[in-house]
PDB file of N, CA and C in Angstrom:
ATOM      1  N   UNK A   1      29.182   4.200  24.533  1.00  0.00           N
ATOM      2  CA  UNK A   1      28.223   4.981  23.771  1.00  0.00           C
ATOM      3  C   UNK A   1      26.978   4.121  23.558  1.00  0.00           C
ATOM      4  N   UNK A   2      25.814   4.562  24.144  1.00  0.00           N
ATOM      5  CA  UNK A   2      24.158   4.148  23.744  1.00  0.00           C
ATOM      6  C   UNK A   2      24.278   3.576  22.130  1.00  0.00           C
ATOM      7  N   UNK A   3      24.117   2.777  21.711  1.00  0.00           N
ATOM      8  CA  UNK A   3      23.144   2.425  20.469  1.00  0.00           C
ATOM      9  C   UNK A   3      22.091   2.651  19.998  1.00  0.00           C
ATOM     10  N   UNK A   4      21.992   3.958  18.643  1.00  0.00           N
ATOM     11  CA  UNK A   4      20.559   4.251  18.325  1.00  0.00           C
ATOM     12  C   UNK A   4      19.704   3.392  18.849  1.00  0.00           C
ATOM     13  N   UNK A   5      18.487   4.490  19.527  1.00  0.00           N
ATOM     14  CA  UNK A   5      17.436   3.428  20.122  1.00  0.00           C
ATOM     15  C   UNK A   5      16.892   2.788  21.265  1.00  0.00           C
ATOM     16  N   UNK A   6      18.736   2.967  21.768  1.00  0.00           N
ATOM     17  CA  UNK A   6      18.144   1.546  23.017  1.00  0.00           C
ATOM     18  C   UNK A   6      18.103   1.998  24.126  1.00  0.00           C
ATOM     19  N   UNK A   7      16.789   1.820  24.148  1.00  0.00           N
ATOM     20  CA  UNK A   7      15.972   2.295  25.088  1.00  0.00           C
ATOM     21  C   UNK A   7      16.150   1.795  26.511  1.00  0.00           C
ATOM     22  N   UNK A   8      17.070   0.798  27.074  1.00  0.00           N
ATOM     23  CA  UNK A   8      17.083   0.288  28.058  1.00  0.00           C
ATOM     24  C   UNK A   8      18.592   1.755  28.775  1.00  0.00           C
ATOM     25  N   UNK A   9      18.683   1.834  27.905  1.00  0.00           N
ATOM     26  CA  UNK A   9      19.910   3.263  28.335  1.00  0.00           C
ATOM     27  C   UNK A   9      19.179   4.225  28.981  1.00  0.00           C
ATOM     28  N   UNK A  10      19.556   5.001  30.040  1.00  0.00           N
ATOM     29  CA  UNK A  10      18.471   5.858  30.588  1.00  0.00           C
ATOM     30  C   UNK A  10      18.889   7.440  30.688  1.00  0.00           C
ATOM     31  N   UNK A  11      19.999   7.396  29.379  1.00  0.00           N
ATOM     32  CA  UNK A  11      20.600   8.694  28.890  1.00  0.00           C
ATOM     33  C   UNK A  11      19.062   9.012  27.902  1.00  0.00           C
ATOM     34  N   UNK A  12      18.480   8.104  26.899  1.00  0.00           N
ATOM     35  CA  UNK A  12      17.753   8.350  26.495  1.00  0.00           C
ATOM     36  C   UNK A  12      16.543   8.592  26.698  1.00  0.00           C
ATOM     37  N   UNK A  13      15.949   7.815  27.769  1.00  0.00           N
ATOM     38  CA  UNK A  13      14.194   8.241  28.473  1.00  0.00           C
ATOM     39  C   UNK A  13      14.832   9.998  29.185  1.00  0.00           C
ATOM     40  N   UNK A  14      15.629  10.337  29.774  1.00  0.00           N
ATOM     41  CA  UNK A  14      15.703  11.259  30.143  1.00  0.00           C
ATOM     42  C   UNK A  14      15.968  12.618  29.311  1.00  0.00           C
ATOM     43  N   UNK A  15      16.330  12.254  27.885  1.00  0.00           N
ATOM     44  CA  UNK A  15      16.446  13.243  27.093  1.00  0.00           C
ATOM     45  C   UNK A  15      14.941  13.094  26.509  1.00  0.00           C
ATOM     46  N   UNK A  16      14.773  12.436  26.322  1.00  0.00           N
ATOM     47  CA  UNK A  16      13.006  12.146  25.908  1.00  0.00           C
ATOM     48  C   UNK A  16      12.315  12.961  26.880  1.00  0.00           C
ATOM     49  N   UNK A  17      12.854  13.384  28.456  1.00  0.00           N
ATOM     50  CA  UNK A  17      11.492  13.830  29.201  1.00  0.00           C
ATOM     51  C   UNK A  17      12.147  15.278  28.335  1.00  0.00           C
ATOM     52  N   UNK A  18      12.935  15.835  28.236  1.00  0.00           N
ATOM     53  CA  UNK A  18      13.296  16.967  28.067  1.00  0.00           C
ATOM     54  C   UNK A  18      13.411  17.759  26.841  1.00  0.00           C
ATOM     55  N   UNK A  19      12.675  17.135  25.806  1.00  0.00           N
ATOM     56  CA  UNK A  19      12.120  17.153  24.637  1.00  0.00           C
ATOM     57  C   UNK A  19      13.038  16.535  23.596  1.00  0.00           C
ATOM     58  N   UNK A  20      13.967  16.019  23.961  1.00  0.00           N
ATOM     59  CA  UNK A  20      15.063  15.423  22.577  1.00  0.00           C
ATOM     60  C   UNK A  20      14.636  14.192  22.347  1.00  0.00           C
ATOM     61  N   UNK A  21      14.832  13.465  20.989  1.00  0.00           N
ATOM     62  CA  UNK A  21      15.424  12.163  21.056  1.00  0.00           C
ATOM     63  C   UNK A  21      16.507  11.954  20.000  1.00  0.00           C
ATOM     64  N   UNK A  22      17.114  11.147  20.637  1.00  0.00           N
ATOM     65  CA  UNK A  22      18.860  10.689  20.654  1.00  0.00           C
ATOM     66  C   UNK A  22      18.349  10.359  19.026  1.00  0.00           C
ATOM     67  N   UNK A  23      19.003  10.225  18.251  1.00  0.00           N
ATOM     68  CA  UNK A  23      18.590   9.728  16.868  1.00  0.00           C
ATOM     69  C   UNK A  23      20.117   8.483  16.450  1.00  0.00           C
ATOM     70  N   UNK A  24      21.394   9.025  17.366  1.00  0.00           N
ATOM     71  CA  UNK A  24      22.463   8.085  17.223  1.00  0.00           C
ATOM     72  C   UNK A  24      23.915   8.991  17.585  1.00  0.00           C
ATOM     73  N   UNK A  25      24.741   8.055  18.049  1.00  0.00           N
ATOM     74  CA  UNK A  25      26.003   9.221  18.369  1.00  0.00           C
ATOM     75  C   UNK A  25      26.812   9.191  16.751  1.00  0.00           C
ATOM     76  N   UNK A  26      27.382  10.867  17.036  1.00  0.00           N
ATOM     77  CA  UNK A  26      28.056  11.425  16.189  1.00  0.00           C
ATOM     78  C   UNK A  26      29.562  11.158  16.631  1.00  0.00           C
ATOM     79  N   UNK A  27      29.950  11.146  17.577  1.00  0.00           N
ATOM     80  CA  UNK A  27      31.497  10.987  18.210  1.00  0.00           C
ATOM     81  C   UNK A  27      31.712  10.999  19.701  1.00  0.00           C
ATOM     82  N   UNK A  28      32.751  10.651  19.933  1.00  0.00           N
ATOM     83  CA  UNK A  28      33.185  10.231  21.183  1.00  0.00           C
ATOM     84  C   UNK A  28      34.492  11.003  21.709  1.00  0.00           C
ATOM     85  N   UNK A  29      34.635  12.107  22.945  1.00  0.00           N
ATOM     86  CA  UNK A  29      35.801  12.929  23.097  1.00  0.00           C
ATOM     87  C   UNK A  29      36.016  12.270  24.535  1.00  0.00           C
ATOM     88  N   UNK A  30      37.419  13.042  24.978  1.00  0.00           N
ATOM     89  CA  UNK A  30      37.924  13.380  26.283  1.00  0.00           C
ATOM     90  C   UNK A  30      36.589  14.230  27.090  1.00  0.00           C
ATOM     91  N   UNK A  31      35.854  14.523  26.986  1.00  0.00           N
ATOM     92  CA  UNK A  31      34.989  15.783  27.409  1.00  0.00           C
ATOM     93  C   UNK A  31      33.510  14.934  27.645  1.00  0.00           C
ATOM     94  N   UNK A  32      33.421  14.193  26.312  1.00  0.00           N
ATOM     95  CA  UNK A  32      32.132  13.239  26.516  1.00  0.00           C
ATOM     96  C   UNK A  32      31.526  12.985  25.124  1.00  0.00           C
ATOM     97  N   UNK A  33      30.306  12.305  24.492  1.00  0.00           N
ATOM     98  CA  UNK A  33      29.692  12.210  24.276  1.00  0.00           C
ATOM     99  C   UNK A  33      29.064  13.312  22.926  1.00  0.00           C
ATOM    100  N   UNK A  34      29.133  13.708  21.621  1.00  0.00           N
ATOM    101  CA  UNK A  34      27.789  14.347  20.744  1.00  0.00           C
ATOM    102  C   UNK A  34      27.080  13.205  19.916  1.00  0.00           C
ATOM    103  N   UNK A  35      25.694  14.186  19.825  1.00  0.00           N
ATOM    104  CA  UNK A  35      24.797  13.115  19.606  1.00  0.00           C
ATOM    105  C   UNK A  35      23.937  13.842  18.886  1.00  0.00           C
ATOM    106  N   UNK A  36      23.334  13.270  17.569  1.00  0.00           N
ATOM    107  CA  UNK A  36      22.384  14.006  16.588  1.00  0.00           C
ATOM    108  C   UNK A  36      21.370  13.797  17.162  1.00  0.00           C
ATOM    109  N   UNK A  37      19.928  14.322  17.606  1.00  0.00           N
ATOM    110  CA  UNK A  37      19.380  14.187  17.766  1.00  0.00           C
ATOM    111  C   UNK A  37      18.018  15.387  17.390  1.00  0.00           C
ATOM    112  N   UNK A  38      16.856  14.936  17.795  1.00  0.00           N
ATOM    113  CA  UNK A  38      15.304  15.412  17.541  1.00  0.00           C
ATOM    114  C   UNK A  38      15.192  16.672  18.773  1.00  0.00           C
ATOM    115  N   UNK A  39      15.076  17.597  18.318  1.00  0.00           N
ATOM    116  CA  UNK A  39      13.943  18.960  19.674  1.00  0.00           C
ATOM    117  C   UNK A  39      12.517  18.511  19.000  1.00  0.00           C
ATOM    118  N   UNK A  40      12.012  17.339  19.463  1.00  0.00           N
ATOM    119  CA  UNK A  40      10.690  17.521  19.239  1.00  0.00           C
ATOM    120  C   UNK A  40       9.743  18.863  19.245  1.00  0.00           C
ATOM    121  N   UNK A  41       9.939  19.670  20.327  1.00  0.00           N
ATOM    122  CA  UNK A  41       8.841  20.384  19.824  1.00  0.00           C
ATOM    123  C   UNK A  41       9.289  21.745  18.932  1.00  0.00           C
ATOM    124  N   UNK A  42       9.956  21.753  18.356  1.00  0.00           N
ATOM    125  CA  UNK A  42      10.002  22.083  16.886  1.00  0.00           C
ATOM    126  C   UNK A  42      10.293  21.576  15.949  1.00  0.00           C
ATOM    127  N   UNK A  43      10.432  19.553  15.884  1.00  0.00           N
ATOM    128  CA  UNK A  43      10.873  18.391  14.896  1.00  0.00           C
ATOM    129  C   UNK A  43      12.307  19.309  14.237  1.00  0.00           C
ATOM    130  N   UNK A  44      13.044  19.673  14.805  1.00  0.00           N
ATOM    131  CA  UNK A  44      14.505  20.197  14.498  1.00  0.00           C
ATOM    132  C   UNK A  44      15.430  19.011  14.523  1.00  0.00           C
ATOM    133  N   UNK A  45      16.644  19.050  13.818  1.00  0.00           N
ATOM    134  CA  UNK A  45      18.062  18.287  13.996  1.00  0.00           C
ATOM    135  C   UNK A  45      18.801  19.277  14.416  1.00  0.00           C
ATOM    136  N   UNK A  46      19.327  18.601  16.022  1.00  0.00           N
ATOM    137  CA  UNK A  46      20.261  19.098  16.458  1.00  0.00           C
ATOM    138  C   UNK A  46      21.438  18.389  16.977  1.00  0.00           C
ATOM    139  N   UNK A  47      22.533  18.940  17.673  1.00  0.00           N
ATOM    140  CA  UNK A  47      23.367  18.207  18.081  1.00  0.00           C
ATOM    141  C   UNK A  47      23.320  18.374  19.589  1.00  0.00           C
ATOM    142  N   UNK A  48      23.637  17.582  20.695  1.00  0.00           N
ATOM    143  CA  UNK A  48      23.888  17.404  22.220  1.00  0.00           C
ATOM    144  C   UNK A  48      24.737  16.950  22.424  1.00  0.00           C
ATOM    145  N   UNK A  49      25.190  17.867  22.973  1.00  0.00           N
ATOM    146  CA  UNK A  49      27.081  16.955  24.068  1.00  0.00           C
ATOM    147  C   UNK A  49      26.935  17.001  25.088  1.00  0.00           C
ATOM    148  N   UNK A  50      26.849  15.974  25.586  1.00  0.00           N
ATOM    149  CA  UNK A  50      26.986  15.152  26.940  1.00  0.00           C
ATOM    150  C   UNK A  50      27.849  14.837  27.723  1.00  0.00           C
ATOM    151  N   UNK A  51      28.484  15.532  28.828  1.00  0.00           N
ATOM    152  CA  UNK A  51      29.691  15.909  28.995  1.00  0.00           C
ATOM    153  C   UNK A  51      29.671  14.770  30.172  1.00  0.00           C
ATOM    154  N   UNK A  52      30.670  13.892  30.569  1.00  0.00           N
ATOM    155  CA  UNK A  52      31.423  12.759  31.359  1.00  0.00           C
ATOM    156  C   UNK A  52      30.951  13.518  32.508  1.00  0.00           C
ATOM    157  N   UNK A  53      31.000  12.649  33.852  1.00  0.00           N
ATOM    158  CA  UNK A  53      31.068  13.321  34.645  1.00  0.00           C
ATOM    159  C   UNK A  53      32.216  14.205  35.661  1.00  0.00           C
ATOM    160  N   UNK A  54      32.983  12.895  35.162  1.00  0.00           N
ATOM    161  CA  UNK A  54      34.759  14.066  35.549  1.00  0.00           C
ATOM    162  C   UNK A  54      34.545  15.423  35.181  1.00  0.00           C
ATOM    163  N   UNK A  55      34.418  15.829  33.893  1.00  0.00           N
ATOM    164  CA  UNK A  55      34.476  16.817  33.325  1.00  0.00           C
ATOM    165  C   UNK A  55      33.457  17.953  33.973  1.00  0.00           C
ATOM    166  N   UNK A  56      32.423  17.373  34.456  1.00  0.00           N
ATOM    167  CA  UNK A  56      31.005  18.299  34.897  1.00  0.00           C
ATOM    168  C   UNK A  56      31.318  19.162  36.141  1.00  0.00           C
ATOM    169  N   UNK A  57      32.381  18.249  36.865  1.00  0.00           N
ATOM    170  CA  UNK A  57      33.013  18.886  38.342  1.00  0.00           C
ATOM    171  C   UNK A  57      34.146  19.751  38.070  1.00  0.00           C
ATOM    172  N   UNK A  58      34.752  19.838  36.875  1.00  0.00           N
ATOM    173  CA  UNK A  58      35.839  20.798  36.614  1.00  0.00           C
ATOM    174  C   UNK A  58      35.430  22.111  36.836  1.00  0.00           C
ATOM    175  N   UNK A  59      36.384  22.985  37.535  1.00  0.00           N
ATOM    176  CA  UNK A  59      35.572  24.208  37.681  1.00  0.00           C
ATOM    177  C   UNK A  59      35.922  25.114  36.201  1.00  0.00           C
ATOM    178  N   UNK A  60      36.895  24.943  36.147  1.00  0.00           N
ATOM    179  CA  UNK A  60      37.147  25.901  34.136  1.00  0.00           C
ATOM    180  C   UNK A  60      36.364  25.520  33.188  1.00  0.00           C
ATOM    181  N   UNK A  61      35.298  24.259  33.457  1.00  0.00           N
ATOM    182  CA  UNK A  61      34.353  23.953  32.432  1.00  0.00           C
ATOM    183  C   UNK A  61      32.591  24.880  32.234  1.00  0.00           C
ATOM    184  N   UNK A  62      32.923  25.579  31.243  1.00  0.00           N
ATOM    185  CA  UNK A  62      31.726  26.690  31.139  1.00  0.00           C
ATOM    186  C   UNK A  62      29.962  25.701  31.308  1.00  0.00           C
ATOM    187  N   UNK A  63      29.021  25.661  32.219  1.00  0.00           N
ATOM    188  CA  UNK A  63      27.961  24.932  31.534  1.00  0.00           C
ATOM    189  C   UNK A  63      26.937  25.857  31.145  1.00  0.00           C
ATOM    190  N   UNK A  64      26.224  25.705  30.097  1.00  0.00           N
ATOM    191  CA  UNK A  64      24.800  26.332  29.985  1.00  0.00           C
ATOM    192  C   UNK A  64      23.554  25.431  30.389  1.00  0.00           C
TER     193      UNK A  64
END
């Protein structure tokens, strides 16, 4: 799991192009990754789960 911040992680410049920023992880699953973070362009708190990549190739796994 990234450490609020660190920017040398490139989970975070890439949520940055896509309007989030990571603010710090919330927990750690079988599945992957949630994470509190910023929708800059409405300064919202939200949450992002970031799903492993095992998991991304499952075909029973729903994505939006």
């Amino acid at each position: 799991m990234p450490a609020p911040g660190d920017v040398t992680d490139p989970l975070y410049s890439s949520m940055e192009a896509a309007g989030y920023r990571i603010d710090g992880a919330l927990g750690e699953g079988g599945m992957g990754t949630v994470y509190r973070a910023t929708q800059l362009s409405l300064e919202r708190v939200v949450a992002l789960k970031v799903l492993t990549a095992s998991t991304c190739w499952q075909p029973q796994v729903d994505r939006i």
